[in-house]
Protein backbone atom coordinates (compact mmCIF):
# COMPACT_ATOMS: atom_id res chain seq x y z
CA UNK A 1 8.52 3.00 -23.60
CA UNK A 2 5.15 1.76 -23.81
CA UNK A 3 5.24 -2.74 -24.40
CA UNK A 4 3.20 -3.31 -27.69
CA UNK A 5 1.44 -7.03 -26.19
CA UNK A 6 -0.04 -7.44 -29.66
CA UNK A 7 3.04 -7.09 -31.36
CA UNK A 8 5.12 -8.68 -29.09
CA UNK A 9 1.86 -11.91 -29.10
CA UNK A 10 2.30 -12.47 -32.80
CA UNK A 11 6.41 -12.67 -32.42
CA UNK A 12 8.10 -15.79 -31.17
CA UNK A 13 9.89 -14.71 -28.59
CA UNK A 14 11.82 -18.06 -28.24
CA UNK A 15 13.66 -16.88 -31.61
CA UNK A 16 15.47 -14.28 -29.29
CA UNK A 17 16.80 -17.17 -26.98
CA UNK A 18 17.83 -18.54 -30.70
CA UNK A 19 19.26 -15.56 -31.78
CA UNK A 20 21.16 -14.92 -28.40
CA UNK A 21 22.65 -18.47 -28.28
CA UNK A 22 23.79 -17.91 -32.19
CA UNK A 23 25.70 -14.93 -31.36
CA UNK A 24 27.48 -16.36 -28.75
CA UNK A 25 29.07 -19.40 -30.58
CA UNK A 26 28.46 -18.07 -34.03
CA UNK A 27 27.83 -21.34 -34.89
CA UNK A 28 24.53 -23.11 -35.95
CA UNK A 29 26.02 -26.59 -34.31
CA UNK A 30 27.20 -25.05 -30.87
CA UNK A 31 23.86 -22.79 -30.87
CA UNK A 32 21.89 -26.13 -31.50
CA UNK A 33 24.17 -27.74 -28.80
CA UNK A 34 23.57 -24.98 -25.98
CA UNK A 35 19.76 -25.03 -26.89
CA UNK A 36 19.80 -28.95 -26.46
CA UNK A 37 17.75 -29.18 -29.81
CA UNK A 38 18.32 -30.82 -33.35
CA UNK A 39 20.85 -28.35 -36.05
CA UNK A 40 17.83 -28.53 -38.06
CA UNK A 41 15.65 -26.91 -36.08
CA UNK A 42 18.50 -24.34 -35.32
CA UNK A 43 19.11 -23.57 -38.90
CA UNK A 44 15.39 -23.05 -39.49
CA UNK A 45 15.60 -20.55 -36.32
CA UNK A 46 18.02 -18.64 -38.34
CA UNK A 47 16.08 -18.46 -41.58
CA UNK A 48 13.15 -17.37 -39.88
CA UNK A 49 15.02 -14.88 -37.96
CA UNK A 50 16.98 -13.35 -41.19
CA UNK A 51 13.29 -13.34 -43.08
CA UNK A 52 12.05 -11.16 -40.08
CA UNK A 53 15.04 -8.78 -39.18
CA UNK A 54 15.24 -8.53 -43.24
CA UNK A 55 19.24 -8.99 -42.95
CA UNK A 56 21.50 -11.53 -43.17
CA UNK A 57 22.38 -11.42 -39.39
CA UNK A 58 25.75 -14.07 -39.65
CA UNK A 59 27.49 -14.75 -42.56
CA UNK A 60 29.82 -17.50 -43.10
CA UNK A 61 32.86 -16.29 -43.00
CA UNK A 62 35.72 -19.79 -43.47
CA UNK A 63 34.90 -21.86 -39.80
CA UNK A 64 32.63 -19.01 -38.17
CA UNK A 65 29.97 -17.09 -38.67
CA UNK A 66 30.41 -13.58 -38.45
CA UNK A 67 27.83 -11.21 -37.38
CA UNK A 68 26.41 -8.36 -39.67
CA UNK A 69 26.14 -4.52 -38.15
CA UNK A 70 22.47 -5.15 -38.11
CA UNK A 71 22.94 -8.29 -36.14
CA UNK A 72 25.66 -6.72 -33.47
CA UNK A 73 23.12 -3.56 -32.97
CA UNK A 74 20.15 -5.87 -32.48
CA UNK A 75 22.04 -8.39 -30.09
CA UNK A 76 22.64 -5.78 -27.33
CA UNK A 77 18.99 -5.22 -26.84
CA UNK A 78 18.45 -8.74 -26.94
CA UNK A 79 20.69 -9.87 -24.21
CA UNK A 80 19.65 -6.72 -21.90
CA UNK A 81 15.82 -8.25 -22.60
CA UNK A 82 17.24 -11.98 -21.51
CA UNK A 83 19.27 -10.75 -18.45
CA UNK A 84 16.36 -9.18 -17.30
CA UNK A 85 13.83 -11.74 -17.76
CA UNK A 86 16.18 -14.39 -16.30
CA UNK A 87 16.70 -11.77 -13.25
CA UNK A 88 12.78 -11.69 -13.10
CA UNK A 89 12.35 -15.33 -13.13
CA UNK A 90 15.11 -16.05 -10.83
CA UNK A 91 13.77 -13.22 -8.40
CA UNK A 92 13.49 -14.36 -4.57
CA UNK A 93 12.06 -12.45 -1.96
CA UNK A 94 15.35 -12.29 0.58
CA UNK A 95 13.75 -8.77 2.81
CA UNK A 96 15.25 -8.77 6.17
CA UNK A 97 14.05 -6.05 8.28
CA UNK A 98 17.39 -5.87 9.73
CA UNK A 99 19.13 -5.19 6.73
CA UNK A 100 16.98 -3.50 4.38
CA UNK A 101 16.35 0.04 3.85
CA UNK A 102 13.15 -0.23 1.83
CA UNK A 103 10.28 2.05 2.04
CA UNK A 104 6.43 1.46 2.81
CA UNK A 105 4.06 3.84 2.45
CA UNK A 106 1.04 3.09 5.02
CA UNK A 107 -2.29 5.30 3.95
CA UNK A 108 -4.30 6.47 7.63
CA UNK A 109 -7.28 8.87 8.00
CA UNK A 110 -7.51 10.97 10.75
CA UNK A 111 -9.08 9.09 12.81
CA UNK A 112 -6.34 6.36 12.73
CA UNK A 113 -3.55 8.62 13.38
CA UNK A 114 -3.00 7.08 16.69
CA UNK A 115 -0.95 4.13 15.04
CA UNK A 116 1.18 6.30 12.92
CA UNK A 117 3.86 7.76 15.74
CA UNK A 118 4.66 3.79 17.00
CA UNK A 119 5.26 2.41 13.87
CA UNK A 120 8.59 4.01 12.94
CA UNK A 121 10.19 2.69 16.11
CA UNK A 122 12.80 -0.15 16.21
CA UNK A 123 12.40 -0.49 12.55
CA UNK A 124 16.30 -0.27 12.07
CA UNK A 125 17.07 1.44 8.40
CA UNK A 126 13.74 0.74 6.72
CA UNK A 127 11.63 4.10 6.59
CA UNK A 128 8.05 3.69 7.09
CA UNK A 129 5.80 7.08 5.43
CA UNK A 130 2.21 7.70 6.49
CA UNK A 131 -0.39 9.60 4.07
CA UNK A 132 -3.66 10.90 5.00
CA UNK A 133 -5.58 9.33 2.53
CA UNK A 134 -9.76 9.38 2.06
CA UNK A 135 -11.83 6.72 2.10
CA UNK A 136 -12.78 7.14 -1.40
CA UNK A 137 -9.43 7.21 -2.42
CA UNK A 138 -8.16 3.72 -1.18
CA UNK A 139 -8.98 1.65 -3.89
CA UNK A 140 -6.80 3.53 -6.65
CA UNK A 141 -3.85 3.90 -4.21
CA UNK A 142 -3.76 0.27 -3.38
CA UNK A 143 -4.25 -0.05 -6.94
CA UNK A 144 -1.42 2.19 -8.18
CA UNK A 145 1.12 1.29 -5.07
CA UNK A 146 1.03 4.29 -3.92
CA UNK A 147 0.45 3.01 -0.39
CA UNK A 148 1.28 -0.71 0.73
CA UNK A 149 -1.38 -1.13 3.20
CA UNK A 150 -4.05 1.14 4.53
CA UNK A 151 -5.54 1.77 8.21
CA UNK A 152 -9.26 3.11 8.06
CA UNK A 153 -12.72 2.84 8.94
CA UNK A 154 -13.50 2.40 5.36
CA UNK A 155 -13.28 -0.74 3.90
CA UNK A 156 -13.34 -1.38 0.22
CA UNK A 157 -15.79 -4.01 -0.72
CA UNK A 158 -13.78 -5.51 -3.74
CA UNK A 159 -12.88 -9.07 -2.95
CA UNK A 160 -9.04 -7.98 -4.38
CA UNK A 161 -8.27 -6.05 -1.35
CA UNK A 162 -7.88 -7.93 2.38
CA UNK A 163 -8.83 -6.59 5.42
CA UNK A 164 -8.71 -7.26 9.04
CA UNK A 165 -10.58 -5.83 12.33
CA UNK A 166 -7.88 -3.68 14.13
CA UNK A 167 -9.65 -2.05 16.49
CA UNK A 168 -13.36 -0.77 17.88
CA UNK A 169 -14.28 3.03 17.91
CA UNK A 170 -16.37 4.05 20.63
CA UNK A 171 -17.34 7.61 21.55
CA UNK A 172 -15.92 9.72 24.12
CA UNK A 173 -16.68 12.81 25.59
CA UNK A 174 -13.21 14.72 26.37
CA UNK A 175 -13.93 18.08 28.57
CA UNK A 176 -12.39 20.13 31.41
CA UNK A 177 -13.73 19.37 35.26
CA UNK A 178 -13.68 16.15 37.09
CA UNK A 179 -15.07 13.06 35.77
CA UNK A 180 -18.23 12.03 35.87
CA UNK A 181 -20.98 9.86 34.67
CA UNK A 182 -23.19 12.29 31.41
CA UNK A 183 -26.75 11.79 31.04
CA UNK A 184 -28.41 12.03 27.88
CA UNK A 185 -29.71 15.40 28.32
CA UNK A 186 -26.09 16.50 28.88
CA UNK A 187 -24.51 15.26 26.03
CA UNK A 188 -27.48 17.00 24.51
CA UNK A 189 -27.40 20.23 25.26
CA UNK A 190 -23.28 20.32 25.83
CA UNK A 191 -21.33 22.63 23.09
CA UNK A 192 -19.02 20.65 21.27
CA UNK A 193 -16.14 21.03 18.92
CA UNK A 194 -15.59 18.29 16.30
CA UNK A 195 -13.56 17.05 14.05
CA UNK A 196 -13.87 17.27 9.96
CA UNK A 197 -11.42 16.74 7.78
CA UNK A 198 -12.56 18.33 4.80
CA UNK A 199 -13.49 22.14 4.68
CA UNK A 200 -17.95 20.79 4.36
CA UNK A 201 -17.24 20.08 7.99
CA UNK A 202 -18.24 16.16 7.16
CA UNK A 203 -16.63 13.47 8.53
CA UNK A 204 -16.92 10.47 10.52
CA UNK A 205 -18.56 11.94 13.61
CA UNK A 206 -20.40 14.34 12.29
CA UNK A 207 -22.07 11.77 9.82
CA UNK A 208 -22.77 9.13 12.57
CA UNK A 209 -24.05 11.63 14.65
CA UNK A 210 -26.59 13.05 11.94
CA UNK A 211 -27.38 9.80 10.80
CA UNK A 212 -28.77 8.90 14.39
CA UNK A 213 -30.65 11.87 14.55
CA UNK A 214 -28.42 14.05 17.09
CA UNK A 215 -28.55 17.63 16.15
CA UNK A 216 -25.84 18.63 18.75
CA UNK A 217 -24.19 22.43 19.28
CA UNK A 218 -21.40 22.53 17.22
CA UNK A 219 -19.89 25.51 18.03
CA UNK A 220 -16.16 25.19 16.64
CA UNK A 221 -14.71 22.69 13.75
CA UNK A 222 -11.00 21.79 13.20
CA UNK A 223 -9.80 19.17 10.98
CA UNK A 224 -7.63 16.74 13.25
CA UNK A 225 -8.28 15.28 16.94
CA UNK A 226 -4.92 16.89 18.37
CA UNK A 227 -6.51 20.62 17.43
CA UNK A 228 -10.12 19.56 18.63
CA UNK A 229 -8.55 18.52 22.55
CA UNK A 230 -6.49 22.19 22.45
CA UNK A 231 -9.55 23.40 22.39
CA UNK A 232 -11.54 21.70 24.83
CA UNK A 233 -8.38 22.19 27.17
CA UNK A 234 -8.03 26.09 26.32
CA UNK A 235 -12.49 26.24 26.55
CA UNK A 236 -15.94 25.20 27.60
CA UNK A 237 -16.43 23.14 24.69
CA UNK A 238 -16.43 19.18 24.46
CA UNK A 239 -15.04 17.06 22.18
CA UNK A 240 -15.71 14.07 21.06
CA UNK A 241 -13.07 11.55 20.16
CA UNK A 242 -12.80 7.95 19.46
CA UNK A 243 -11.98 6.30 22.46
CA UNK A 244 -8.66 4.74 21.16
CA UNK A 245 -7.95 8.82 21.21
CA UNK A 246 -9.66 9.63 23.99
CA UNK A 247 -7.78 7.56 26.21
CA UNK A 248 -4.43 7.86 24.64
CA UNK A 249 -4.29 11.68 24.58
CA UNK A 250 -7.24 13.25 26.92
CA UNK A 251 -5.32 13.13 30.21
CA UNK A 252 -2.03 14.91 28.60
CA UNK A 253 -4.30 17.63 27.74
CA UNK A 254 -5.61 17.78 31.23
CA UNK A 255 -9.08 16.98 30.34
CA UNK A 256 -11.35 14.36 31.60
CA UNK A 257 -12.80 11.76 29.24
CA UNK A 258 -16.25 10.20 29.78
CA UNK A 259 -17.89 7.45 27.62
CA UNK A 260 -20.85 9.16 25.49
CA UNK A 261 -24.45 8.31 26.84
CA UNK A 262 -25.42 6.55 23.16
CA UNK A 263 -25.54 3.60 21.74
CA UNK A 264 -23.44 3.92 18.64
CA UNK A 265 -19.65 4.04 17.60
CA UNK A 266 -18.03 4.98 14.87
CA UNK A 267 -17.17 2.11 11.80
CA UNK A 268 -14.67 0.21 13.54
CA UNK A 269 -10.89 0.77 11.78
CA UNK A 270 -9.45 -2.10 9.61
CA UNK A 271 -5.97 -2.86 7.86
CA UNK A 272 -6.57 -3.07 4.60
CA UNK A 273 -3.94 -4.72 1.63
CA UNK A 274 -3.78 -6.21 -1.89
CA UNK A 275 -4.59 -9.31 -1.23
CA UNK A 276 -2.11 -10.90 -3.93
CA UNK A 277 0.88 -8.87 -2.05
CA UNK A 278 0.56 -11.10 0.77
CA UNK A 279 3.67 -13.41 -0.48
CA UNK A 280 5.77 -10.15 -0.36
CA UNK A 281 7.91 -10.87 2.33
CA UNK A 282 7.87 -7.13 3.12
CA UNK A 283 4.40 -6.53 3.28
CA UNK A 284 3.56 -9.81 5.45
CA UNK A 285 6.62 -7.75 7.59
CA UNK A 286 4.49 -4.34 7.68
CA UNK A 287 1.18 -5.73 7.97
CA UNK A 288 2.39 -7.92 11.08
CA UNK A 289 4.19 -4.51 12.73
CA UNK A 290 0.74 -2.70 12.76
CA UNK A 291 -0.29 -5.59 14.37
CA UNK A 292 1.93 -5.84 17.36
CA UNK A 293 1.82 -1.82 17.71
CA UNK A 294 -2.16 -2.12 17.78
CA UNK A 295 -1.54 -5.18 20.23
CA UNK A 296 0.56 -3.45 22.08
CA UNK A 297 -1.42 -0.27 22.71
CA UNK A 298 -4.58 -2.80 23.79
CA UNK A 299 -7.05 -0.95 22.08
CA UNK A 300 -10.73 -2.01 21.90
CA UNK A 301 -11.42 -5.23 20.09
CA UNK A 302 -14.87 -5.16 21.34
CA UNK A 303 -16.58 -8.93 21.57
């Protein structure tokens, strides 16, 4: 049920806690009592209340006041509405990561997906989901809470989101043969596979890479880091990684991984959060595990 504010504006809700109060001791004196205001005031609450509801409500019935159909229909809403907003007010924030089973929802792109696997461990009952989400997309699922905090290299610039330097990106050359030092004119005229998430072939490499004016040999695209290493284990063909991937996943693949011969990196990645969230207990929980598992894995902070 959609809330109608400008109805609900123009009513006195205090008349409710009136009402509520009136029903309970069906009596204007107790009601006034309970309230801890004058039986005048109380028996003006009524009348205002029996002019709006267009009913009687309680009748005077010898040393009560008895409640009409209207008024016993109308009361269970009423008292539902009160419970709830005293639940609401009342409300602390009591997580315990050892006890809870709550859910976060963590948005990564794919060239953050190195966090994702370490997060879920030692987290006892609580169940942690990651979603590949686009750049362009974090604002409206920060927005919506569809995700509770986001790991990217793209930051939103809207001073309602919070973000924090996780880790530098630089480039890597991952390939098959021993490891040695590349030249410029190597990484030039090498044959590369790289990674693009979407099916344009863009994404963060690719539009660094153009941007600096390298025209490089593409001569395979895939759409994750994982896929792009198969292939530079099962081929000829280079890829280039992050380092942060590079270093974590290169040497299972049996490939050698050599810093690129440029000056540039990709965006460095940030964890990113509604910044009025932060006195969730939760989230200050999840946004201080992706700390310690980025701590932990000592990736590149740079200076």
């Amino acid at each position: 049920m959609t809330i109608d504010h400008h109805n609900l504006r123009n009513f006195d809700l205090n008349l409710l806690i009136a009402f509520d109060a009136l029903m309970k001791d069906r009596s204007v004196t107790l009601a006034a009592h309970r309230l801890r205001v004058g039986q005048p005031a109380m028996s003006h609450n009524l009348a205002t209340l029996r002019l709006l509801f267009d009913d009687e409500l309680l009748v005077r019935t010898r040393n009560v006041m008895t409640p009409t159909t209207r008024a016993l229909a109308l009361h269970s809403h009423v008292a539902a509405a009160l419970d709830a907003a005293q639940l609401a007010i009342s409300y602390e924030d009591d997580f315990d990561p050892v006890r809870s089973n709550r859910t976060f929802t963590i948005g990564i792109s794919t060239e953050d997906a190195l966090i994702a696997p370490s997060l879920g461990d030692s987290v006892g009952d609580i169940a942690l989901i990651a979603r590949r989400l686009l750049g362009c997309d974090i604002p409206n699922a920060l927005d919506n809470h569809e995700v509770d905090a986001v790991i990217s290299c793209s930051v939103p610039g809207a001073s309602r989101f919070s973000n924090e330097l996780l880790f530098e990106q630089p480039l890597m050359c991952c390939y098959r043969g021993a490891t040695e030092t590349w030249s410029v004119q190597r990484f030039e005229t090498a044959h590369y596979v790289l990674v693009a998430p979407n099916s344009g072939g863009q994404g963060c490499i690719s539009d660094l890479l153009t941007q600096v004016g390298y025209d490089l040999q593409i001569s395979l695209v895939v759409p994750d880091y994982l896929s792009a290493l198969e292939a530079a284990a099962n081929s000829q063909l280079t890829a280039i990684l992050p380092d942060p991937m590079a270093t974590h996943f290169a040497g299972i693949f049996g490939l050698s991984a050599t810093p690129a011969p440029i000056a540039v990196q990709l965006p460095p990645v940030h964890l990113i959060w509604v910044s009025h969230n932060e006195g969730d207990r939760g989230i200050a929980w999840l946004l201080g595990r992706i700390r310690e598992v980025v701590s932990r894995a000592s990736l590149p902070r740079g200076n």
